[in-house]
Protein backbone atom coordinates (compact mmCIF):
# COMPACT_ATOMS: atom_id res chain seq x y z
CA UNK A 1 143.82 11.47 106.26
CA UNK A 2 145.06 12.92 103.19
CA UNK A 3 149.13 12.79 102.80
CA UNK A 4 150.71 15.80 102.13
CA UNK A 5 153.17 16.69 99.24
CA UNK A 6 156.77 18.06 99.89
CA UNK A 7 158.57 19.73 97.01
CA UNK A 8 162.08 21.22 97.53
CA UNK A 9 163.62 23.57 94.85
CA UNK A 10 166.39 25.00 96.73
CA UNK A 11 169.69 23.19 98.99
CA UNK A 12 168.37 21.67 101.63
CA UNK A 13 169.74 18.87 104.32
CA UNK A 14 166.83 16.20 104.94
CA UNK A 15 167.16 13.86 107.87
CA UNK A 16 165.50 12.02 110.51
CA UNK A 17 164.90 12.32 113.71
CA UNK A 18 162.60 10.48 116.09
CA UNK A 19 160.35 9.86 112.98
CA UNK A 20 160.60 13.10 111.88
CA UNK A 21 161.59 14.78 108.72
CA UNK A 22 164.37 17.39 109.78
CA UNK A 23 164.58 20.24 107.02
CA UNK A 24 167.83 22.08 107.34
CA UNK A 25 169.05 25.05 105.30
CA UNK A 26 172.91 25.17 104.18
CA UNK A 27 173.70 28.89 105.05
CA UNK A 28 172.34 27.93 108.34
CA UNK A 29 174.16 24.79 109.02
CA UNK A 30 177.67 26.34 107.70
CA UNK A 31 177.07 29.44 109.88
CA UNK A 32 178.82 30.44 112.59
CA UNK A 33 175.57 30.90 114.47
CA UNK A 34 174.87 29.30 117.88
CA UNK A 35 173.83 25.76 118.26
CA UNK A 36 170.41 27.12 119.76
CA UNK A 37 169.67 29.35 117.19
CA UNK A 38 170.88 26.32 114.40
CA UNK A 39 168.08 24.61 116.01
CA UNK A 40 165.82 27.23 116.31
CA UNK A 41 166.04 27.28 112.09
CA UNK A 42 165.23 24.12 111.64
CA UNK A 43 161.47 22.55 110.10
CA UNK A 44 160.34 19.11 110.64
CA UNK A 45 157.38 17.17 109.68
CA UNK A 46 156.06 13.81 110.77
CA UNK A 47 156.82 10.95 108.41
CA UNK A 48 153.39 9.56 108.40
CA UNK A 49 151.76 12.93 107.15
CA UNK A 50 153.67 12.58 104.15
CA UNK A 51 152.54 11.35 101.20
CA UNK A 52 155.29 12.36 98.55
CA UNK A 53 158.73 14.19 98.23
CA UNK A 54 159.77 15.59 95.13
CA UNK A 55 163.70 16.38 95.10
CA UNK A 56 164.46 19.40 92.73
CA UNK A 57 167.53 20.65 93.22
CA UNK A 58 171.15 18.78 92.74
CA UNK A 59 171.85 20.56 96.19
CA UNK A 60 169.26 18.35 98.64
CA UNK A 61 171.27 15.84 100.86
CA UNK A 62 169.38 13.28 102.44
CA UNK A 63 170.05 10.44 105.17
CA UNK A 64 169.62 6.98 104.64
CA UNK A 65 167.84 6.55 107.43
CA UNK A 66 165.34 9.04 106.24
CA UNK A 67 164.96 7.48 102.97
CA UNK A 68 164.12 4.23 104.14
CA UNK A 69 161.80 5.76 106.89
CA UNK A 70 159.72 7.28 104.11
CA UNK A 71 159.60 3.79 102.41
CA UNK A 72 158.27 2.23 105.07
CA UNK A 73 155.34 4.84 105.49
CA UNK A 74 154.31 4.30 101.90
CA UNK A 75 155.59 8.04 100.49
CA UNK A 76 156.77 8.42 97.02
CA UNK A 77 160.10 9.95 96.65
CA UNK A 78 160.35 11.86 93.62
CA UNK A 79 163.63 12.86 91.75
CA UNK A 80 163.91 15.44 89.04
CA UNK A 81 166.46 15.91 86.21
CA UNK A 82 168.47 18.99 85.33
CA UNK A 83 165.16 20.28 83.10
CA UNK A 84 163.53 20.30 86.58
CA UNK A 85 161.18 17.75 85.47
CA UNK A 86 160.56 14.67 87.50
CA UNK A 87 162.90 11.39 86.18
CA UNK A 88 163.07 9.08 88.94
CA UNK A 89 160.33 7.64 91.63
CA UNK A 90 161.18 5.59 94.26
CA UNK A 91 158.56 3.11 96.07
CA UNK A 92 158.71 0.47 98.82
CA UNK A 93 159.56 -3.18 97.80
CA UNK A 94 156.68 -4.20 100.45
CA UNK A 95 153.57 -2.45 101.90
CA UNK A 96 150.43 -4.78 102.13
CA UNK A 97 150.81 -8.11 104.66
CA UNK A 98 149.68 -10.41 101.52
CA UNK A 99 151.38 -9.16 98.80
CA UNK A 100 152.56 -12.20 97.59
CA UNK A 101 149.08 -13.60 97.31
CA UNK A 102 147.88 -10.61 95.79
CA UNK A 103 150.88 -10.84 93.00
CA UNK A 104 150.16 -14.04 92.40
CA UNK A 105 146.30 -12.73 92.08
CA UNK A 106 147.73 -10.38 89.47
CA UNK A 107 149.87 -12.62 87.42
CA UNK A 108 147.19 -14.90 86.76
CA UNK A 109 144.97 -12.83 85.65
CA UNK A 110 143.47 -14.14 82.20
CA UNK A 111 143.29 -12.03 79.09
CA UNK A 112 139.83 -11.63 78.67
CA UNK A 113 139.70 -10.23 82.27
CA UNK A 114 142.89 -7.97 80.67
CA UNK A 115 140.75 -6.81 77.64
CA UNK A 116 137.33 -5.89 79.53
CA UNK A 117 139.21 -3.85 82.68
CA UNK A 118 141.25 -1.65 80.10
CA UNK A 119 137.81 -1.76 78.15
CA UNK A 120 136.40 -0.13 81.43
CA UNK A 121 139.27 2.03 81.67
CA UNK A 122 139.01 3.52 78.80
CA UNK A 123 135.19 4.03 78.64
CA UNK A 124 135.73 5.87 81.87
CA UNK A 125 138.77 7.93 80.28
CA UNK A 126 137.27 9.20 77.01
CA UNK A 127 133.81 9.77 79.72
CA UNK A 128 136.05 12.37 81.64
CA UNK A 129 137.36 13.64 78.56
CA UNK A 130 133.88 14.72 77.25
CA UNK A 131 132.81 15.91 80.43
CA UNK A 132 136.23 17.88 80.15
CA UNK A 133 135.52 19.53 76.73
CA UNK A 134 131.46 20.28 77.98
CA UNK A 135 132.57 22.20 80.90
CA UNK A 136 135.87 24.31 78.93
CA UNK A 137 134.72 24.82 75.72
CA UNK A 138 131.55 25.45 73.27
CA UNK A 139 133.01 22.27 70.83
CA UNK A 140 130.38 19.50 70.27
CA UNK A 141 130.70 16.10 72.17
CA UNK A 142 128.64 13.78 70.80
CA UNK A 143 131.43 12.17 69.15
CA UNK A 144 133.46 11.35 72.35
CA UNK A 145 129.64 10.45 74.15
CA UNK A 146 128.95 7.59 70.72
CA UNK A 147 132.76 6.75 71.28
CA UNK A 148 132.79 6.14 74.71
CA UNK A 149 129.40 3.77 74.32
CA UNK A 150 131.14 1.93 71.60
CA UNK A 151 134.61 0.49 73.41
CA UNK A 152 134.49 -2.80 73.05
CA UNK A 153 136.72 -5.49 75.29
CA UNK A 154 140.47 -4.64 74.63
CA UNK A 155 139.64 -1.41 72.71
CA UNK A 156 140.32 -3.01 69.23
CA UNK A 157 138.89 -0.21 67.37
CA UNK A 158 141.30 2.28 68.88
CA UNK A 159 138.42 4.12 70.32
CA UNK A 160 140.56 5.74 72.63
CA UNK A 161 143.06 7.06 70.14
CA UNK A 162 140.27 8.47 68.32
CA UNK A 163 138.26 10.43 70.78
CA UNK A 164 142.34 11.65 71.96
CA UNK A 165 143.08 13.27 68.92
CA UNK A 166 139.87 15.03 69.11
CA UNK A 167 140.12 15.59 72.42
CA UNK A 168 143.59 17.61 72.00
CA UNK A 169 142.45 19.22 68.78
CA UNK A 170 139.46 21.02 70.48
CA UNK A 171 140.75 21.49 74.57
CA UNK A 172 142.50 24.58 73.89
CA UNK A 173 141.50 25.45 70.52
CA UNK A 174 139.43 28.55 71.69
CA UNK A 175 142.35 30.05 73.87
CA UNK A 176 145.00 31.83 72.37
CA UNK A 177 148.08 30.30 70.87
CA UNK A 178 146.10 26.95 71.64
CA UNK A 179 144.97 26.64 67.75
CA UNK A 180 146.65 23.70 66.41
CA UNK A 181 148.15 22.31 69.12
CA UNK A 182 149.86 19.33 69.17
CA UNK A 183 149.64 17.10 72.41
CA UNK A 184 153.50 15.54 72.84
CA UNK A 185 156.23 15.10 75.64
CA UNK A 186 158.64 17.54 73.45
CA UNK A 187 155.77 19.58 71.94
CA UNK A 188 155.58 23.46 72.85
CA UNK A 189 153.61 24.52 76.20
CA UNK A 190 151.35 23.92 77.53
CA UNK A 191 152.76 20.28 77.33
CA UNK A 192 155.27 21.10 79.84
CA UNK A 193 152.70 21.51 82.27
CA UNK A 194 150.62 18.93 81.64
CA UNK A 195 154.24 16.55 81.48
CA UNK A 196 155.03 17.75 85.23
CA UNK A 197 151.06 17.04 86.30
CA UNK A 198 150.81 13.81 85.02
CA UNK A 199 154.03 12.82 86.64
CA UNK A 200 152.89 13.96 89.88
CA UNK A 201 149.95 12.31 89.06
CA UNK A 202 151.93 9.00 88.09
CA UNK A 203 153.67 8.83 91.43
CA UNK A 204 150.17 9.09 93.19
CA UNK A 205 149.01 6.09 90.98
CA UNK A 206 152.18 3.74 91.51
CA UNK A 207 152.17 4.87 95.55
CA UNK A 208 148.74 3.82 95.70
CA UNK A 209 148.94 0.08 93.43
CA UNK A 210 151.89 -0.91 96.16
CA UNK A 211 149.56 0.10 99.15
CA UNK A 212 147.63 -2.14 97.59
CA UNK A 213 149.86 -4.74 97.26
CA UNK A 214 149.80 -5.04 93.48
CA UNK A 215 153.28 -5.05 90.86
CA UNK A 216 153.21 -1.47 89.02
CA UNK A 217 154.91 -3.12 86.12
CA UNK A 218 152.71 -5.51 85.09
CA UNK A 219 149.99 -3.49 83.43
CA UNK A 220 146.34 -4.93 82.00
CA UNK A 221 147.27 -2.85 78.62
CA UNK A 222 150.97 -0.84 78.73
CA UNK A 223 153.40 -3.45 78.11
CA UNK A 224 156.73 -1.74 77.16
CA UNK A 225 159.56 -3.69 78.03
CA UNK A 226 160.88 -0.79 79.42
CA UNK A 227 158.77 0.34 81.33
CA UNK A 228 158.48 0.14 85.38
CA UNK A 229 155.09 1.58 85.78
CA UNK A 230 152.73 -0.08 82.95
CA UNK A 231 150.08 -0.61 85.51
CA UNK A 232 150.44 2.98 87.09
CA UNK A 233 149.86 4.62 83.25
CA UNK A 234 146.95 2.08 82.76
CA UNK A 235 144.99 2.97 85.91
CA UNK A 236 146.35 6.65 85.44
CA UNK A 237 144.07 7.14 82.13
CA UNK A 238 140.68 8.36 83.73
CA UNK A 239 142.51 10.67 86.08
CA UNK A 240 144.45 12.39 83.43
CA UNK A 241 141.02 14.89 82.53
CA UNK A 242 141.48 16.04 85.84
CA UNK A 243 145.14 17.44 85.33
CA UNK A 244 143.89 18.51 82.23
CA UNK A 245 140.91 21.01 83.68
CA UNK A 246 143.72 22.41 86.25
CA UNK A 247 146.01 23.36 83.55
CA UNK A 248 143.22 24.53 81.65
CA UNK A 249 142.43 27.13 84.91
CA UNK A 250 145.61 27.77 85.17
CA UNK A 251 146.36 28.96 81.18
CA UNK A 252 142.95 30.80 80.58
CA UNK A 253 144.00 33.82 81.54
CA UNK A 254 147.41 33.87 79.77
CA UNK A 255 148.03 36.04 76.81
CA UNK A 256 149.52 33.29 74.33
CA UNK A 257 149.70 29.77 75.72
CA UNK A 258 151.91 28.49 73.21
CA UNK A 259 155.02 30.19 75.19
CA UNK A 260 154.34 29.80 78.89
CA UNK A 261 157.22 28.29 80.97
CA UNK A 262 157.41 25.61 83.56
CA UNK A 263 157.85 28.24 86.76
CA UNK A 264 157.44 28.25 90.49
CA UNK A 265 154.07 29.27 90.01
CA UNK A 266 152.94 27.07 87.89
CA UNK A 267 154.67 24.14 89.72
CA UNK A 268 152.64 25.19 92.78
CA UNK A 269 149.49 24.82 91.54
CA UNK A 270 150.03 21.92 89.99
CA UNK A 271 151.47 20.10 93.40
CA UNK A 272 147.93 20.18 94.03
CA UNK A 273 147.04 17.18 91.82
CA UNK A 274 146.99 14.88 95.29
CA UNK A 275 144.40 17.14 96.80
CA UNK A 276 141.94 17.73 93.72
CA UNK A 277 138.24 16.80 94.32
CA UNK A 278 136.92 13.92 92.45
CA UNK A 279 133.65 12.24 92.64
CA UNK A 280 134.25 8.55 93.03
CA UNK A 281 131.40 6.08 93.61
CA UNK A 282 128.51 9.19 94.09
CA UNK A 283 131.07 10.54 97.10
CA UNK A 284 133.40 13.83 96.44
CA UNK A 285 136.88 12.77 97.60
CA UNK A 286 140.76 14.02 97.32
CA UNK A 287 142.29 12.42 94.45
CA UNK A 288 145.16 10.83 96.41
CA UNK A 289 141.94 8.92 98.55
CA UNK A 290 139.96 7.95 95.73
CA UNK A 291 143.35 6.35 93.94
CA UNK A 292 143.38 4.42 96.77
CA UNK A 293 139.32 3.25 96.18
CA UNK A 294 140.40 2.51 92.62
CA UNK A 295 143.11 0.26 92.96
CA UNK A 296 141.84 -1.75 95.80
CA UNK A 297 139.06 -2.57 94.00
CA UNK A 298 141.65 -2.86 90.71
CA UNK A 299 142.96 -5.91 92.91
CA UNK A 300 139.23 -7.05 93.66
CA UNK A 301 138.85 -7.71 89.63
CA UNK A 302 142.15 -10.00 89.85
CA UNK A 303 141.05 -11.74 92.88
CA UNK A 304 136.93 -12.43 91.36
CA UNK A 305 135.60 -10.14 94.31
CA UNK A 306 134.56 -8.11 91.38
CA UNK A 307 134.18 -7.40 88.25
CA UNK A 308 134.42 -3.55 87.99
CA UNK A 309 136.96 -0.83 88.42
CA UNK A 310 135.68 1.98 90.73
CA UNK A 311 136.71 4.75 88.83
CA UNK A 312 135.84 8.64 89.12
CA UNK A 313 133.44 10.65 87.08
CA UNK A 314 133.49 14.05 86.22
């Protein structure tokens, strides 16, 4: 079953009640309305349909008991900062009955095993990326087809670096405003909304590595001692074209994408990311299910059951 995503932009009182998710307004609550019809305003929402919450408003209140409830059923709990763009994730410490055998799987893992997954990772993410440019644009792809032939194990001829800086040169060269544009967390739009996609699409990643009982942190490339989710932006990589082609639909039509902001339209669409279809292993799937195909057999590789990464192709 696919989970669904929750985003909240306005006050709201979460809680729980008999393993549901109680949405309550403010006005409501504070009214002087009667119990009944308090009641009668009130949304809820099984816990195990859910799949991630993202908080956006300093105004949400939310029970204990609820958090931990969501824990337990494997949803992501996302927080956003006063830019309204998501700073915080929260995941369960446990979530797969041998995860300490499956750790242990991952810590060992050698560094030639290291080098040739993030070699398959990123054949598979420059792949996507000319498949990307093919399908949006009239720019030739040869380049990014020799590239992607040529990783080698580890990447050591920055292969991927490469066929990125074509990649962003060309994506949105042909629309307007797009000419030049510079790919960068602080960079003008339409970074912003690739920033908030790939975040939902980060949370999505890390969700499904613990369901799988692996660490997030410890990634097979990503090593910044800083951050939490190495693993989640490794296995992230090949995904990332798919964000790209919805922001890409999304833009087209827009008189000057150099100036578009982050609204509650845009955001919309772009909750969507957990529903996209991918084809995964000659099947179409849901993102959020084939995530789940990918890092299960992500743990495989550690364990010797394999030797590949089942990532999707576009």
């Amino acid at each position: 079953m696919i989970k669904k995503t929750l985003y909240f932009g306005n006050p709201a009182y979460l809680s729980l009640r008999q393993n549901q998710l109680v949405i309550k307004m403010p006005e409501v609550v504070k009214s002087n309305l009667p119990e009944r019809m308090k009641q009668e305003g009130e949304v809820t929402r099984p816990i195990e349909d859910i799949g991630i919450i993202i908080l956006d408003n300093k105004q949400i209140t939310l029970t204990q008991a609820l958090l931990g409830a969501l824990l337990e059923n494997n949803c992501a709990v996302v927080t956003c900062n006063s830019a309204c763009m998501p700073s915080g994730l929260f995941l369960p410490l446990t979530c797969n009955t041998t995860q300490s055998e499956r750790f242990q799987c991952q810590i060992a893992a050698s560094l030639p095993l290291k080098k040739q997954l993030w070699q398959q990772t990123v054949k598979a993410k420059i792949a996507n990326q000319e498949a990307t440019l093919r399908a949006l644009t009239s720019v030739q792809t040869g380049c990014m087809q020799r590239w992607a032939n040529d990783v080698r194990s580890g990447d050591p001829d920055n292969l991927e670096g490469r066929a990125a800086a074509y990649y962003w040169k060309s994506l949105f060269s042909e629309l307007k405003g797009g000419d030049g544009f510079t790919r960068g967390r602080e960079e003008q739009s339409p970074n912003n909304l690739l920033n908030y996609g790939y975040a939902i699409l980060r949370a999505v990643v890390a969700r499904s590595l613990v369901a799988s009982g692996l660490l997030p942190t410890l990634g097979i490339h990503h090593h910044n001692r800083y951050n939490a989710y190495c693993l989640a932006d490794d296995i992230m990589e090949p995904y990332r074209p798919y964000v790209d082609t919805l922001v890409f639909g999304l833009i087209a039509r827009e008189p000057d994408i150099s100036a578009l902001q982050l609204d509650k339209a845009f955001k919309t669409e772009l909750l969507t990311v957990p529903t996209l279809d991918v084809k995964i292993g000659g099947k179409r799937s849901p993102l959020m299910v084939a995530m789940g195909q990918t890092t299960a057999s992500l743990f495989k590789c550690f364990s010797g059951e394999a030797r590949r990464i089942s990532y999707p192709e576009m």
